[in-house]
Protein backbone atom coordinates (compact mmCIF):
# COMPACT_ATOMS: atom_id res chain seq x y z
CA UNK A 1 0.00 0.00 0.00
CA UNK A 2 1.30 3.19 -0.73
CA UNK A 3 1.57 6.26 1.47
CA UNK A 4 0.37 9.70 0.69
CA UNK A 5 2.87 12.20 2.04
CA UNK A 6 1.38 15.43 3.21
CA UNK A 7 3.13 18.56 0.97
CA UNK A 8 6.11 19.44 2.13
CA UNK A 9 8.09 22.52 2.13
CA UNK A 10 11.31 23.78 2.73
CA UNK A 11 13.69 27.24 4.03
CA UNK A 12 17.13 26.62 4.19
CA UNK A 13 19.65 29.71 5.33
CA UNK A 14 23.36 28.56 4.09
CA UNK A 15 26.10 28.37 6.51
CA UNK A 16 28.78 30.58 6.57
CA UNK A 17 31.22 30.11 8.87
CA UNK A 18 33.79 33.25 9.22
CA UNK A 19 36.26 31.49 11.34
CA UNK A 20 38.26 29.83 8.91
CA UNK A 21 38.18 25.95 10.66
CA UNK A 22 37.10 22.88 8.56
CA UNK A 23 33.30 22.51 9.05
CA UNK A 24 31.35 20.07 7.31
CA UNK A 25 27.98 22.38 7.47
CA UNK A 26 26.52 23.64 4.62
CA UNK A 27 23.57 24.76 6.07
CA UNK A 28 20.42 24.86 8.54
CA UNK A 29 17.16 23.74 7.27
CA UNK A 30 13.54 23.97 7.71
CA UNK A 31 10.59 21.69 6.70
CA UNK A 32 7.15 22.44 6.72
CA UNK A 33 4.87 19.89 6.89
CA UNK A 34 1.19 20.48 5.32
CA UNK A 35 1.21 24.01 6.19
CA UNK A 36 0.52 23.19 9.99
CA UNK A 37 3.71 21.91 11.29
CA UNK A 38 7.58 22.63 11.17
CA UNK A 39 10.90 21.50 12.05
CA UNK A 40 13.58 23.32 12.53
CA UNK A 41 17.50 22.40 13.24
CA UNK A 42 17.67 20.26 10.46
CA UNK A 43 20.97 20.43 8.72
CA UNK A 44 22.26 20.27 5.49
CA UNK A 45 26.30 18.40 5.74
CA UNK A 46 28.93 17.21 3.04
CA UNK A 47 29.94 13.88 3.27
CA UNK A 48 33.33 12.96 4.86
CA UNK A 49 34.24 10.52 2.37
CA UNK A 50 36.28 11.56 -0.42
CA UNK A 51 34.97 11.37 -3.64
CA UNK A 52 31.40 12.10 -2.19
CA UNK A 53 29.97 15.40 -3.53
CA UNK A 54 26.48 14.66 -2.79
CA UNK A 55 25.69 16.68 0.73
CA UNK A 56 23.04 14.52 3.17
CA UNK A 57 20.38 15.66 5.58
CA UNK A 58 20.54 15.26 9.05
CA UNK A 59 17.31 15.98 11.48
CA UNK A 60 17.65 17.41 14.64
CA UNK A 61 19.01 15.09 17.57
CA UNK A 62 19.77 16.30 21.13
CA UNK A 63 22.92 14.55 23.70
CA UNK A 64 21.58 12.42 26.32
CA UNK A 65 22.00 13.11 29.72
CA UNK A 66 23.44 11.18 32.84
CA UNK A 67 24.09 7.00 31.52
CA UNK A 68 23.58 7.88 28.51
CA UNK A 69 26.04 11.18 27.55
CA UNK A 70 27.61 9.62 24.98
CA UNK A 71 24.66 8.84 22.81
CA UNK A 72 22.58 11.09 20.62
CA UNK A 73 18.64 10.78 20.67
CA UNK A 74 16.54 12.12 18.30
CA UNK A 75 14.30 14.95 18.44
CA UNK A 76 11.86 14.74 15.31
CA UNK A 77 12.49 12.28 11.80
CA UNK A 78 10.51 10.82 9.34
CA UNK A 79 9.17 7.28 10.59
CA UNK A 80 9.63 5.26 7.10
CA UNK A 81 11.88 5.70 4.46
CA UNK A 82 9.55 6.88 1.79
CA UNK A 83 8.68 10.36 3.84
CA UNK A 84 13.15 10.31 5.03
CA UNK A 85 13.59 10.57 1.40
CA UNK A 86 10.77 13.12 0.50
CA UNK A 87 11.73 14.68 2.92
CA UNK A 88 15.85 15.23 2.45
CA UNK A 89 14.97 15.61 -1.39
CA UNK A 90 12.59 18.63 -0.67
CA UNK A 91 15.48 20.02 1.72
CA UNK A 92 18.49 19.73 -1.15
CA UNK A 93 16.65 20.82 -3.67
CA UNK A 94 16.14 24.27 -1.17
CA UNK A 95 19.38 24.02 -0.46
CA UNK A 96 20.73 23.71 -4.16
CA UNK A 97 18.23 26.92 -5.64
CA UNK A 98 19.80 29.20 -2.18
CA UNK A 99 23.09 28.25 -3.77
CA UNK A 100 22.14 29.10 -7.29
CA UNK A 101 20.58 32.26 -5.94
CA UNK A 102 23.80 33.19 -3.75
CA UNK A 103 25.96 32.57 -6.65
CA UNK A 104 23.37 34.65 -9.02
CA UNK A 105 23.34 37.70 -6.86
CA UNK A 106 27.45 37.64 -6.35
């Protein structure tokens, strides 16, 4: 049975870090969810892997607390991997027209 996603929608504000360190952030996301819901702290990273251009989405997670401060738990994600990958496709494709509109405006 297939699942009908709700319509999705993303803002994405590109990273830019002024420091001068390695980061692997590209930038912080948004996704609306049928015009009644949101998530924010979703982020937008390159891949560590050489050879890997494609950047990934990662949704927000917070640090556990007490036993468990070395894991990370998280905080809001798609529950099957048909609305994960509507999802991170809606947030790249934000993330690739900010880029073309960054490099448009320079």
């Amino acid at each position: 049975m297939e699942m009908m996603l709700p319509k999705l929608d993303a803002r994405v504000r590109p990273f830019e870090d002024s420091s001068g360190r390695p980061t692997k952030l590209l930038a912080f996301a948004e996704l609306t969810i049928a015009d009644a819901f949101v998530i924010k702290g979703i982020r937008v990273l390159k891949r560590a892997e050489a050879g890997e251009d494609e950047p990934f989405v990662v949704f927000p997670a917070e640090k556990g607390k007490g036993a468990a401060a070395d894991r990370w738990f998280d905080v809001a994600h798609p529950v099957s991997a048909e609305a994960r990958a509507a999802a991170s496709a809606i947030v790249l494709e934000a993330y690739r027209r900010a880029g073309e509109a960054a490099a448009a405006s320079a």
